[in-house]
Protein backbone atom coordinates (compact mmCIF):
# COMPACT_ATOMS: atom_id res chain seq x y z
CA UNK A 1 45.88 66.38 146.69
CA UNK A 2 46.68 63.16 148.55
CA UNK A 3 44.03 60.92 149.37
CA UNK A 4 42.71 62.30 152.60
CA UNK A 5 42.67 65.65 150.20
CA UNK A 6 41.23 64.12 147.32
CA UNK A 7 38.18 62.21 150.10
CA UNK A 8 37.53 65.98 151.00
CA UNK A 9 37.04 67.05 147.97
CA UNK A 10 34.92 64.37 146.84
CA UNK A 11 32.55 64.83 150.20
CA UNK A 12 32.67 68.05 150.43
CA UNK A 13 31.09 68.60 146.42
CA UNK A 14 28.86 65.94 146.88
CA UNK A 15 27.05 67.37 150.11
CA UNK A 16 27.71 71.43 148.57
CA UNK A 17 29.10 71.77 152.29
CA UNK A 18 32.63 72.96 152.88
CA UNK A 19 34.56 74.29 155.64
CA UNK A 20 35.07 78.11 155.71
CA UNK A 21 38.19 79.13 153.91
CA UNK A 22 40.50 82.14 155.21
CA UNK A 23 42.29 82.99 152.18
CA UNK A 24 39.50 83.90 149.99
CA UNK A 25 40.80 87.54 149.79
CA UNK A 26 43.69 86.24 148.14
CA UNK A 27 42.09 85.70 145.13
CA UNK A 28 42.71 87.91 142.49
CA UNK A 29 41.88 88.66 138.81
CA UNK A 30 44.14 87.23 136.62
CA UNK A 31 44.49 85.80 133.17
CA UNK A 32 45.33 82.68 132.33
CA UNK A 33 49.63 82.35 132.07
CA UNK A 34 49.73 79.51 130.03
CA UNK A 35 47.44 76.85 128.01
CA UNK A 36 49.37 73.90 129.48
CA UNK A 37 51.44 73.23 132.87
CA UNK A 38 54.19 75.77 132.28
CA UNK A 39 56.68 73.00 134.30
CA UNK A 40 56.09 69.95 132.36
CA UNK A 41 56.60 71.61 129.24
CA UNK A 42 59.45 73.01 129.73
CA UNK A 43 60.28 69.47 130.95
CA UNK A 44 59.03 67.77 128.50
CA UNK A 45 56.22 65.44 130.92
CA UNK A 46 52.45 65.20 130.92
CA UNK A 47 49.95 65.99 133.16
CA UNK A 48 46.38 64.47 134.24
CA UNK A 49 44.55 67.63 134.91
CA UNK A 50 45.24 71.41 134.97
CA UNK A 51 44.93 74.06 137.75
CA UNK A 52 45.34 77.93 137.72
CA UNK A 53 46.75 79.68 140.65
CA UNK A 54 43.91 82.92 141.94
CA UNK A 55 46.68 84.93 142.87
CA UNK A 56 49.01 85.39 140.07
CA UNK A 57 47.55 83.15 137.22
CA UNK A 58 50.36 80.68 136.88
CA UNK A 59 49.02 76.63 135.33
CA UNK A 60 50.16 73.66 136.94
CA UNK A 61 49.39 70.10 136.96
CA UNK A 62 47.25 68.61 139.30
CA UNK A 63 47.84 66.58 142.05
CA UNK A 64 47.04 63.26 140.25
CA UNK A 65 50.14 64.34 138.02
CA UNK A 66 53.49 62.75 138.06
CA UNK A 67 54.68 66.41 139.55
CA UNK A 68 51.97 68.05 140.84
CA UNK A 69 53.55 71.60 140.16
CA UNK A 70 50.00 73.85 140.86
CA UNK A 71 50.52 72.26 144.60
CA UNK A 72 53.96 73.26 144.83
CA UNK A 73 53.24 76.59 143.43
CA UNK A 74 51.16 77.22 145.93
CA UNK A 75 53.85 76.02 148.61
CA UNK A 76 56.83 77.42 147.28
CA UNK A 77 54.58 81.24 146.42
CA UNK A 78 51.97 80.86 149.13
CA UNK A 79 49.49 81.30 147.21
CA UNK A 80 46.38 79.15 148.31
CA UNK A 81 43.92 79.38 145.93
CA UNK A 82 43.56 77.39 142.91
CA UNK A 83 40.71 76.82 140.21
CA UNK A 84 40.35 74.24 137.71
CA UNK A 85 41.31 74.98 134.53
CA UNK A 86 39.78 72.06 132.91
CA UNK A 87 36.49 72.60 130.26
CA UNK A 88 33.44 72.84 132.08
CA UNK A 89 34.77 72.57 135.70
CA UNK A 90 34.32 75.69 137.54
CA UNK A 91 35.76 74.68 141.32
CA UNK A 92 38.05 76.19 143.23
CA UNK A 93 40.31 74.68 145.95
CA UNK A 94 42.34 76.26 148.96
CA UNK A 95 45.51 74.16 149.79
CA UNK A 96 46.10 75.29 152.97
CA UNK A 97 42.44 74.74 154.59
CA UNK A 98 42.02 71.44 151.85
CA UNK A 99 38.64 73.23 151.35
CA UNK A 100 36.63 73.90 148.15
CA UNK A 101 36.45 77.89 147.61
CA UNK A 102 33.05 80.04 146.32
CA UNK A 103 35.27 82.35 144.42
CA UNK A 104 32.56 83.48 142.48
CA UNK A 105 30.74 85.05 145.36
């Protein structure tokens, strides 16, 4: 996320108010395709933070990363939907509307 991204995410989970997203039946179930950013270690990099893509389960760094390969999966595949795949977060975040997703709902 840039920083008008990462400002919306920060408002938006600190008032539990987000903007409706319309990609939310793009989610689907899927398991988990790798434990770290499948990118950076084939290249050999680190990441800051991990996210997992709802549509085909692919992990890729976040947008605080040097690379930020979950965004560009989600350019380059269109898919929109991404969750955290960090311990004890359980968000979810639609690129295209820059909105949190309810993806447990």
């Amino acid at each position: 996320m840039g920083l008008v991204s990462n400002a919306k995410w920060v408002l938006q989970r600190i008032t539990g108010r987000s903007p409706a997203c319309a990609h939310r039946s793009e989610v689907r179930d899927v398991e988990r395709r790798s434990e770290g950013c499948a990118e950076c270690l084939v290249l050999g990099d680190a990441w800051v933070h991990l996210r997992m893509c709802l549509s085909c389960g692919q992990v890729g760094c976040c947008d605080s990363s040097k690379n930020r390969h979950a965004h560009r999966h989600a350019d380059a595949q269109r898919h929109p939907i991404a969750r955290s795949a960090e311990p004890g977060e359980d968000w979810a975040w639609c690129f295209v509307d820059e909105t949190l997703v309810d993806v447990d709902a």
